[in-house]
PDB file of N, CA and C in Angstrom:
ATOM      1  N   UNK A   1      11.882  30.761 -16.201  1.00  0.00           N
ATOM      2  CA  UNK A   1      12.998  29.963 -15.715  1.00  0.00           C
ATOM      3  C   UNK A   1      13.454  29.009 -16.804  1.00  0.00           C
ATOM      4  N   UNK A   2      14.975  28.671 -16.851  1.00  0.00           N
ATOM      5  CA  UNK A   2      15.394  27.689 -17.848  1.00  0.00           C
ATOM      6  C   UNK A   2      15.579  26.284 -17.604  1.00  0.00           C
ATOM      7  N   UNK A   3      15.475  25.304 -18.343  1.00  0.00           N
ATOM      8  CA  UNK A   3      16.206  24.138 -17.494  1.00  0.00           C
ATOM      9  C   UNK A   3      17.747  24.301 -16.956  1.00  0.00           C
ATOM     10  N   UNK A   4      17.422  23.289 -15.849  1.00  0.00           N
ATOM     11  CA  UNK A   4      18.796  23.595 -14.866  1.00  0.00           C
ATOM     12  C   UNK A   4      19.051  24.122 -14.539  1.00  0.00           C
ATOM     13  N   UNK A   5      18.007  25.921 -14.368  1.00  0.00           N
ATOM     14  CA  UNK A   5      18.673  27.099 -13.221  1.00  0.00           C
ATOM     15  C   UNK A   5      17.958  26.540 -11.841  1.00  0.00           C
ATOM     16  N   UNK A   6      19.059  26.990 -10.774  1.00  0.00           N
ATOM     17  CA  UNK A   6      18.373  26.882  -9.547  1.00  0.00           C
ATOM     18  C   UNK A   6      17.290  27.268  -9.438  1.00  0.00           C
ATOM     19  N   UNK A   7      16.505  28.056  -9.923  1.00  0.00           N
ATOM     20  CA  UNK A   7      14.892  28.307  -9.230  1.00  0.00           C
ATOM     21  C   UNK A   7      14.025  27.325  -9.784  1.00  0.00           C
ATOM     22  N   UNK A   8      14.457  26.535 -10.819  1.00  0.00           N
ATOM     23  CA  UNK A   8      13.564  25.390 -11.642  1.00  0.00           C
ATOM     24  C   UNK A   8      12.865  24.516 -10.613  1.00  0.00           C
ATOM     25  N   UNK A   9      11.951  23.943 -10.391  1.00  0.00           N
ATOM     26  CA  UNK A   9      11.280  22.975  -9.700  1.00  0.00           C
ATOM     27  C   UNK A   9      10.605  22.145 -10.528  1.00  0.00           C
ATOM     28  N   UNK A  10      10.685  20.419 -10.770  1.00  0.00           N
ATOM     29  CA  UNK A  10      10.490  19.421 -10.860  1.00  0.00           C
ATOM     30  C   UNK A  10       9.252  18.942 -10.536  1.00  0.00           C
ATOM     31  N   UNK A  11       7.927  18.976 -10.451  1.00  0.00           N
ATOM     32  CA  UNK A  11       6.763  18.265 -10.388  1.00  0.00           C
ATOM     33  C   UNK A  11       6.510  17.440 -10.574  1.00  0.00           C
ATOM     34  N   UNK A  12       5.951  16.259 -10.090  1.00  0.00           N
ATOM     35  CA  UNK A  12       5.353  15.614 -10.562  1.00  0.00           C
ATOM     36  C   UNK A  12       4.258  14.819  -9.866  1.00  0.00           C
ATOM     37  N   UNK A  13       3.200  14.090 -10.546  1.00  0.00           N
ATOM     38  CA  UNK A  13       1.809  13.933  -9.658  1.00  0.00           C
ATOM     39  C   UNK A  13       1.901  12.289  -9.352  1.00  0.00           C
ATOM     40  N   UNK A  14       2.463  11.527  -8.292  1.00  0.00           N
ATOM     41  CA  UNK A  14       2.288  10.186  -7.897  1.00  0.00           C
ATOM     42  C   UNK A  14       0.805   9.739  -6.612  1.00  0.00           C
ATOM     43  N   UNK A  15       0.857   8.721  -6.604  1.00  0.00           N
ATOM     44  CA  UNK A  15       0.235   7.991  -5.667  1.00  0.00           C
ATOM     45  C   UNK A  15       1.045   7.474  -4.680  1.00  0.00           C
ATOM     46  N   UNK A  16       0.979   7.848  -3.128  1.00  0.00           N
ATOM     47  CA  UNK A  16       2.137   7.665  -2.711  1.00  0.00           C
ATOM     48  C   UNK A  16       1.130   5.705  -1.971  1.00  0.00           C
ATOM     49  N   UNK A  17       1.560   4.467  -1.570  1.00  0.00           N
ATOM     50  CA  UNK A  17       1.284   3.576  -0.806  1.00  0.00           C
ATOM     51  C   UNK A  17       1.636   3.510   0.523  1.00  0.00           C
ATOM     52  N   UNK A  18       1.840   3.587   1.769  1.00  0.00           N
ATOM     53  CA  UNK A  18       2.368   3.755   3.186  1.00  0.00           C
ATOM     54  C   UNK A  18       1.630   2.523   3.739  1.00  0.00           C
ATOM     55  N   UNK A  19       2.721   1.565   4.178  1.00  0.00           N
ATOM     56  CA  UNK A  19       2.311   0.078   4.766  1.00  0.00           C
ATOM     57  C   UNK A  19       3.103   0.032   6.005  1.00  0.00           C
ATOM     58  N   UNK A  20       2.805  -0.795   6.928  1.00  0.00           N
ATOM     59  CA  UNK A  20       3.612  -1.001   7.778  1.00  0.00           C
ATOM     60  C   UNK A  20       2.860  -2.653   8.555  1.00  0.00           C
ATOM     61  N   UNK A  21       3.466  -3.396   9.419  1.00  0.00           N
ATOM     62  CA  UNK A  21       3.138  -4.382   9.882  1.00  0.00           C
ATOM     63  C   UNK A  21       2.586  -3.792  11.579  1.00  0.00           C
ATOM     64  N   UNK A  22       1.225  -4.655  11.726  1.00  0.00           N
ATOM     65  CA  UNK A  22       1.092  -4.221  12.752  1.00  0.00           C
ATOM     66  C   UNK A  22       1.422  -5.227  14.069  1.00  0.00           C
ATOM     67  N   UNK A  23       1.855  -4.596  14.950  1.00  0.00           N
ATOM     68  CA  UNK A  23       1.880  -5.145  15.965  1.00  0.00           C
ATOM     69  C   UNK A  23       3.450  -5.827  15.774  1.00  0.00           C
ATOM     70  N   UNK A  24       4.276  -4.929  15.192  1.00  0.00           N
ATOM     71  CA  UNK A  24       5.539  -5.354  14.558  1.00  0.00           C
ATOM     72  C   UNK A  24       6.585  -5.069  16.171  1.00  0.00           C
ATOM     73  N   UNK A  25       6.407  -3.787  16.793  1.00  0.00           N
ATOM     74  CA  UNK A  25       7.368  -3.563  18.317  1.00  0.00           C
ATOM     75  C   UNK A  25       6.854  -4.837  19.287  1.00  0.00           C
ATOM     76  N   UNK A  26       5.809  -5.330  19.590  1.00  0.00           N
ATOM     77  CA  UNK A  26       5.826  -6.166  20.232  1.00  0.00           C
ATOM     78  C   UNK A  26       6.310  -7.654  19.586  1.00  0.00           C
ATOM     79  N   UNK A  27       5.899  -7.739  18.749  1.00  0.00           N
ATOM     80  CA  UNK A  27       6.899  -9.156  17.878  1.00  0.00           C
ATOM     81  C   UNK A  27       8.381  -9.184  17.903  1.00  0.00           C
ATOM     82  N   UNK A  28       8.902  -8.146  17.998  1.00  0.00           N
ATOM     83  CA  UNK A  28      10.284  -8.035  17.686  1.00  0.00           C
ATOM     84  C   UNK A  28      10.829  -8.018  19.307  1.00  0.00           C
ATOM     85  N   UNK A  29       9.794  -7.455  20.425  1.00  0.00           N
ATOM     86  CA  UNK A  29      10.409  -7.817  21.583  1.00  0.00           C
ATOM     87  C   UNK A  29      10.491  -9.451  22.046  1.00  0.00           C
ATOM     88  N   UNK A  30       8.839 -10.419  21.471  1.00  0.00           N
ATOM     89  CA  UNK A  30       9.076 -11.515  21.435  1.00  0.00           C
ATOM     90  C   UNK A  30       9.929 -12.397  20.971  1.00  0.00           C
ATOM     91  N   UNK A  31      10.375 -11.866  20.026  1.00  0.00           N
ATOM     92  CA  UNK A  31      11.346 -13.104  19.135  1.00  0.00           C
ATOM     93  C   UNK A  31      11.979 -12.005  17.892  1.00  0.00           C
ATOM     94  N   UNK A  32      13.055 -11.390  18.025  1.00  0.00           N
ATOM     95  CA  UNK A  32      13.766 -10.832  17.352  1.00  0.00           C
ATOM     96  C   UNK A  32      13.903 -11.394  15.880  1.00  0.00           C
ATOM     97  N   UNK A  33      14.626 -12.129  16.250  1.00  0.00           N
ATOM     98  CA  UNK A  33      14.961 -13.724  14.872  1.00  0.00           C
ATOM     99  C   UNK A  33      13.688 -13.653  14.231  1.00  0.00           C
ATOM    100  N   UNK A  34      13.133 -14.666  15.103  1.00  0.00           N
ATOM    101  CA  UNK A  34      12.029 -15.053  13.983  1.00  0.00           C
ATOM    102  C   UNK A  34      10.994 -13.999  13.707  1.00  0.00           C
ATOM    103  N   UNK A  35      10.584 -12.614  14.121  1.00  0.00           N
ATOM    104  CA  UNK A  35      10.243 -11.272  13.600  1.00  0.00           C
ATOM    105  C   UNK A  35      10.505 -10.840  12.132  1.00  0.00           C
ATOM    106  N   UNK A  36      11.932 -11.006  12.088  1.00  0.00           N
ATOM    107  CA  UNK A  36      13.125 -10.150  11.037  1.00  0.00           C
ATOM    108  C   UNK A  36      12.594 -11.368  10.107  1.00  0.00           C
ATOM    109  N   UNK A  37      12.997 -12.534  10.146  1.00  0.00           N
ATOM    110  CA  UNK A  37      13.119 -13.672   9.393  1.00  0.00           C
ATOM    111  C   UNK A  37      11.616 -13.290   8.871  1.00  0.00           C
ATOM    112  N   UNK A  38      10.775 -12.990  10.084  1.00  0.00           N
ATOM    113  CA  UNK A  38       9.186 -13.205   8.692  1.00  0.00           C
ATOM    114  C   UNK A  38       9.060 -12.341   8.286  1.00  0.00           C
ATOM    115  N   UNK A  39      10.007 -10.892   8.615  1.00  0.00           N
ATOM    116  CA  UNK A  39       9.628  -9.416   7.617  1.00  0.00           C
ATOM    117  C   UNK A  39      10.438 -10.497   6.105  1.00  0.00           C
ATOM    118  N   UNK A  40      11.333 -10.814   6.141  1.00  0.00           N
ATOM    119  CA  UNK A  40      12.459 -11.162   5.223  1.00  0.00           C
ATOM    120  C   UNK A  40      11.035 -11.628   4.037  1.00  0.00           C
ATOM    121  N   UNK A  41      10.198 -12.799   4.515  1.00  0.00           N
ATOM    122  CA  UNK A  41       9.466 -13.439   3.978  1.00  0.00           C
ATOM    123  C   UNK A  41       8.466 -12.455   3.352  1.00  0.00           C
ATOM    124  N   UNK A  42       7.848 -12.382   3.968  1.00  0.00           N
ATOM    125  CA  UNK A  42       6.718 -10.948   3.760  1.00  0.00           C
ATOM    126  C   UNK A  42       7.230 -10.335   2.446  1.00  0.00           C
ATOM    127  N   UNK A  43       8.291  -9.544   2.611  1.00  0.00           N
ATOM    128  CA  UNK A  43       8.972  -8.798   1.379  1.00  0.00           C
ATOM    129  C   UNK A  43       9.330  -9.618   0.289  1.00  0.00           C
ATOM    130  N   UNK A  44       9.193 -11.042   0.284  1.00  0.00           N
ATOM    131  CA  UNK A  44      10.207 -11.568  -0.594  1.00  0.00           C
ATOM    132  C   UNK A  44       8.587 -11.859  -1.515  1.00  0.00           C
ATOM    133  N   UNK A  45       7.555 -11.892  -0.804  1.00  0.00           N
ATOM    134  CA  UNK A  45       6.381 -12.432  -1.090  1.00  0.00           C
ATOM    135  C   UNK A  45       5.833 -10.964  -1.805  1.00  0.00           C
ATOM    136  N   UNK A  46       6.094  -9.747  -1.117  1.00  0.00           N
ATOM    137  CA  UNK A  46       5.253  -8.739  -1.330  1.00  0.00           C
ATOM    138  C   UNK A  46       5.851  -7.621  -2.520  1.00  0.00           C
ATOM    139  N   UNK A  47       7.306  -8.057  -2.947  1.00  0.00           N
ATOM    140  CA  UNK A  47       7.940  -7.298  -3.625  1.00  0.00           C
ATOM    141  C   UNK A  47       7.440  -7.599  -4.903  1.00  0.00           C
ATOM    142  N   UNK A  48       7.151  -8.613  -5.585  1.00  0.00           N
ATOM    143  CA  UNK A  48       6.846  -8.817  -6.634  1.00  0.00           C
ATOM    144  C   UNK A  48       5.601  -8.504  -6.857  1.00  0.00           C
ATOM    145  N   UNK A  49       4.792  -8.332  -5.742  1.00  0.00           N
ATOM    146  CA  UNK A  49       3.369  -7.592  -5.870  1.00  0.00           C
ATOM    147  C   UNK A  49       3.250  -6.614  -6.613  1.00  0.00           C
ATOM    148  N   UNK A  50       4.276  -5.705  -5.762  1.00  0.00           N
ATOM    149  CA  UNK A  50       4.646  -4.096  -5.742  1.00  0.00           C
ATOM    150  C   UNK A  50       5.020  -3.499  -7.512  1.00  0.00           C
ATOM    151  N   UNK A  51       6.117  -4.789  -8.032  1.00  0.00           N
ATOM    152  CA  UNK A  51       6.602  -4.687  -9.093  1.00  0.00           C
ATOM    153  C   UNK A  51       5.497  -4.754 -10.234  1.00  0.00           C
ATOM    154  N   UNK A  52       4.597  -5.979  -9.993  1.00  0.00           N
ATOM    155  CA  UNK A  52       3.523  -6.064 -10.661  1.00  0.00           C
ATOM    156  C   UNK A  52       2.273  -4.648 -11.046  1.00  0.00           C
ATOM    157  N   UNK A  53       2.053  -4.145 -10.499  1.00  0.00           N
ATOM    158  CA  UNK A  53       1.380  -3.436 -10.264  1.00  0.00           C
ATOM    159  C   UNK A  53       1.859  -1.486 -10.608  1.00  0.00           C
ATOM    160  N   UNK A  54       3.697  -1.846 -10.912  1.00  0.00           N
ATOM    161  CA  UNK A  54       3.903  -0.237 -11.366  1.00  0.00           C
ATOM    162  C   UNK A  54       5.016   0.087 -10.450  1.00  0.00           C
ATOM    163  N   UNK A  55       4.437  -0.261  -9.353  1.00  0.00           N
ATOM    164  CA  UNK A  55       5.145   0.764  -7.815  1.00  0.00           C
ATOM    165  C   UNK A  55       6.983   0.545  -7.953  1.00  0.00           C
ATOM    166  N   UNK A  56       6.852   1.788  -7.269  1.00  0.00           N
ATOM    167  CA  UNK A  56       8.294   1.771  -7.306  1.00  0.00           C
ATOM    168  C   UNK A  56       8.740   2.303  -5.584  1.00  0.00           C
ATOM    169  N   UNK A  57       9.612   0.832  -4.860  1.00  0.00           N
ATOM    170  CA  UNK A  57       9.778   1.195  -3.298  1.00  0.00           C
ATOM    171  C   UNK A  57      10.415   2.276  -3.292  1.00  0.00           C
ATOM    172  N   UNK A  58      10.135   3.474  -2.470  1.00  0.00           N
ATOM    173  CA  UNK A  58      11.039   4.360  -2.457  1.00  0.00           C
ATOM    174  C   UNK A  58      11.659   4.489  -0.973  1.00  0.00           C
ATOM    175  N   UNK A  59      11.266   4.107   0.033  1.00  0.00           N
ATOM    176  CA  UNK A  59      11.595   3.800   1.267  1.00  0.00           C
ATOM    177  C   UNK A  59      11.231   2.744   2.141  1.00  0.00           C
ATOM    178  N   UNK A  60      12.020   1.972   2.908  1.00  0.00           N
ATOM    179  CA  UNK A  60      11.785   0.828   3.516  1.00  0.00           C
ATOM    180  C   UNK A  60      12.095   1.515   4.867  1.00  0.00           C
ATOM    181  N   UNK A  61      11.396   1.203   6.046  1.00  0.00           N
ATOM    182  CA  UNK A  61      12.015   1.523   7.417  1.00  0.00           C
ATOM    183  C   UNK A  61      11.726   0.336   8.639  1.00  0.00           C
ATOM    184  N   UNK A  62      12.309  -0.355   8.691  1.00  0.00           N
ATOM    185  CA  UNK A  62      11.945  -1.537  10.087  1.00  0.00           C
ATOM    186  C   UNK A  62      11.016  -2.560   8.941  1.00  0.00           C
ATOM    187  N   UNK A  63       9.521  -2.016  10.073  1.00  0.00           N
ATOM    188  CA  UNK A  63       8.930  -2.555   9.253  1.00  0.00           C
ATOM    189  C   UNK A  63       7.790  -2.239   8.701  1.00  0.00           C
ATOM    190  N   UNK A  64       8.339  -1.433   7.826  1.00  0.00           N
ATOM    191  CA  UNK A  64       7.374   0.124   6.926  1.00  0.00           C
ATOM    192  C   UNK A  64       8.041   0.432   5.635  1.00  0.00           C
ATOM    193  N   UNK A  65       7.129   0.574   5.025  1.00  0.00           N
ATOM    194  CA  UNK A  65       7.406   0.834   3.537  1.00  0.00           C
ATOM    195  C   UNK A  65       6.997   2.019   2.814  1.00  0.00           C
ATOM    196  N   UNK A  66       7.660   2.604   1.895  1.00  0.00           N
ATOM    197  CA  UNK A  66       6.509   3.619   1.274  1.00  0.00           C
ATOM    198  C   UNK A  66       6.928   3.198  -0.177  1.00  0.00           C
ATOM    199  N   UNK A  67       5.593   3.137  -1.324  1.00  0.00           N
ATOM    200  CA  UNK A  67       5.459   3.263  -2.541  1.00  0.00           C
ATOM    201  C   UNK A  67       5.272   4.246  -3.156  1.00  0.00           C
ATOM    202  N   UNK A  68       5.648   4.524  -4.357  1.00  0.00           N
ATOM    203  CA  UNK A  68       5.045   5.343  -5.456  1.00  0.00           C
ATOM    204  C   UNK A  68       4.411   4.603  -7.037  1.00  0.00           C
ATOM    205  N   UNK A  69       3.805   5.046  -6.827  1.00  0.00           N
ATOM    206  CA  UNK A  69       2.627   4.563  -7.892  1.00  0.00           C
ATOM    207  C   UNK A  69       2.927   5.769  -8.893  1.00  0.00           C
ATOM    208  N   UNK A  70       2.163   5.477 -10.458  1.00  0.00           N
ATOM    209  CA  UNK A  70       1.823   6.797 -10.901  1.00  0.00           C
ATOM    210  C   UNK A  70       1.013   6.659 -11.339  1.00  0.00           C
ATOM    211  N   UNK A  71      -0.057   5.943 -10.894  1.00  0.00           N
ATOM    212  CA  UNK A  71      -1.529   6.452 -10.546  1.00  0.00           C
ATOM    213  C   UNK A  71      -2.328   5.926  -9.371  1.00  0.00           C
ATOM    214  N   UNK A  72      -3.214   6.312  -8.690  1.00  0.00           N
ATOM    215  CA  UNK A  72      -3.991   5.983  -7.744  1.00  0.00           C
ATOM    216  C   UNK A  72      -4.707   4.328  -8.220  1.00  0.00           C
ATOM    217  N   UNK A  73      -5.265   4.290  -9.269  1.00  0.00           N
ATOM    218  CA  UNK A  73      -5.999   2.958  -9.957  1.00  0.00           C
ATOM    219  C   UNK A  73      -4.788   1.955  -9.208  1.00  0.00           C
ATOM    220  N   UNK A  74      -3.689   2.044 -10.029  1.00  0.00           N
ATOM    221  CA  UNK A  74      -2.489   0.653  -9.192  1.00  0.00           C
ATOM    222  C   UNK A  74      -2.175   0.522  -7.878  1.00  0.00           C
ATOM    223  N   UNK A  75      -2.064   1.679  -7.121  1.00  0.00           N
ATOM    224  CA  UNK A  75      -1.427   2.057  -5.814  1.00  0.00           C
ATOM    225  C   UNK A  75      -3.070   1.362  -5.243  1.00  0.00           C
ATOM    226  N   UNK A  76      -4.045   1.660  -5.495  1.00  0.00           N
ATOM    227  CA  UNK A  76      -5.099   0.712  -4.883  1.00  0.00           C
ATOM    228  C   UNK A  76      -5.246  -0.642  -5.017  1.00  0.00           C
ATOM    229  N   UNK A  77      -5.048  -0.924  -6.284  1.00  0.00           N
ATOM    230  CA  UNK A  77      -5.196  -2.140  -6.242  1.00  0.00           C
ATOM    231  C   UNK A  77      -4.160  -3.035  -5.978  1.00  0.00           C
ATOM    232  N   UNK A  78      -2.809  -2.737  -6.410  1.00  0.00           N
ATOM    233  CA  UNK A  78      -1.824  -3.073  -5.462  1.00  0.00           C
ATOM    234  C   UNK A  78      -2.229  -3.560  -3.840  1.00  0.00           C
ATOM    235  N   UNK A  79      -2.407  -2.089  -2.650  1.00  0.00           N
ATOM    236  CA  UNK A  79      -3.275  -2.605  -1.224  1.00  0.00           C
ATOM    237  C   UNK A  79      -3.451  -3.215  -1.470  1.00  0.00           C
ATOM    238  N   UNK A  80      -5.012  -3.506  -1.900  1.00  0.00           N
ATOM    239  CA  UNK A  80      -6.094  -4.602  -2.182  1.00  0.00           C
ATOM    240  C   UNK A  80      -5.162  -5.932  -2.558  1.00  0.00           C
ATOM    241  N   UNK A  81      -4.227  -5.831  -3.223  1.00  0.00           N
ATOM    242  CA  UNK A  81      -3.624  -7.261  -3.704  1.00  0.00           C
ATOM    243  C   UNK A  81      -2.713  -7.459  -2.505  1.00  0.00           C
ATOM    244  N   UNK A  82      -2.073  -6.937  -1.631  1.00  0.00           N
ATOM    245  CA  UNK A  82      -0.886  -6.708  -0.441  1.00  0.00           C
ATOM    246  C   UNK A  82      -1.953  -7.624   0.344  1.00  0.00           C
ATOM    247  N   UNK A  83      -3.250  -6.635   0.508  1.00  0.00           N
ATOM    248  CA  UNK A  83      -3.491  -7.428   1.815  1.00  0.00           C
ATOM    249  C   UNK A  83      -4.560  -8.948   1.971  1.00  0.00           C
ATOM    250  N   UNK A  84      -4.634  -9.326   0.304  1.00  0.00           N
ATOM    251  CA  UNK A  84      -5.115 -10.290  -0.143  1.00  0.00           C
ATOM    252  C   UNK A  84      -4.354 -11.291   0.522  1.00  0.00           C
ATOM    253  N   UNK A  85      -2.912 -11.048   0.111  1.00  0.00           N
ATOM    254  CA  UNK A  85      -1.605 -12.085   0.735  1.00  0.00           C
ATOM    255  C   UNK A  85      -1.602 -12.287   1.848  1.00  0.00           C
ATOM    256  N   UNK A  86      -1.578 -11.273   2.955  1.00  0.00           N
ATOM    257  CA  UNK A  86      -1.241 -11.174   3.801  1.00  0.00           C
ATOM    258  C   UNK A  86      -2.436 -12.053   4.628  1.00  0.00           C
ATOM    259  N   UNK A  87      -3.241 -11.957   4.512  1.00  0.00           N
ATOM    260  CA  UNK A  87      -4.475 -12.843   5.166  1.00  0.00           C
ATOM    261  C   UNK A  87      -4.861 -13.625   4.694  1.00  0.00           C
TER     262      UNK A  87
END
C-alpha cells in the first residue's frame, strides 16, 4: 500500500485515561448551578495536570473525560496526580 491510498491505515500505540466524577447524576439533580460551576472548577484545576504530564483531552462528556497519553508511565501518574487533587 502507498501513502494516501484508501486501504492505508494509521496506527498508533497510546495510553488511553477515562475519568469521570462520581456521584455526578445525583449532584446535578441537587443543585444544577452549583454542580456545573464545580465541574467548571475541577477542570480549571485538573487541566493543567493533564497538560503537565503529556495528555492530550480528546473527549469531554458531562462529566467525563477521556485522555491520551503516549505512554502508560504518564497516563498513570497523571491518575495518581488527578486524584491527589481531588481529595
Amino acid at each position: 500500500m502507498q501513502a494516501g491510498s484508501p486501504d492505508r491505515v494509521d496506527r498508533r500505540l497510546v495510553a488511553i485515561l477515562a475519568a469521570d466524577v462520581v456521584g455526578y447524576s445525583r449532584m446535578m439533580e441537587a443543585d444544577e448551578a452549583g454542580t456545573a460551576r464545580l465541574l467548571r472548577e475541577h477542570r480549571a484545576a485538573t487541566d493543567p495536570q493533564v497538560a503537565e504530564y503529556g495528555g492530550r483531552i480528546v473527549k469531554t462528556t458531562g462529566d467525563g473525560v477521556l485522555v491520551e497519553f503516549l505512554s502508560v508511565l504518564s497516563a498513570v501518574q497523571c491518575a495518581v496526580a488527578l486524584q491527589k487533587l481531588m481529595a
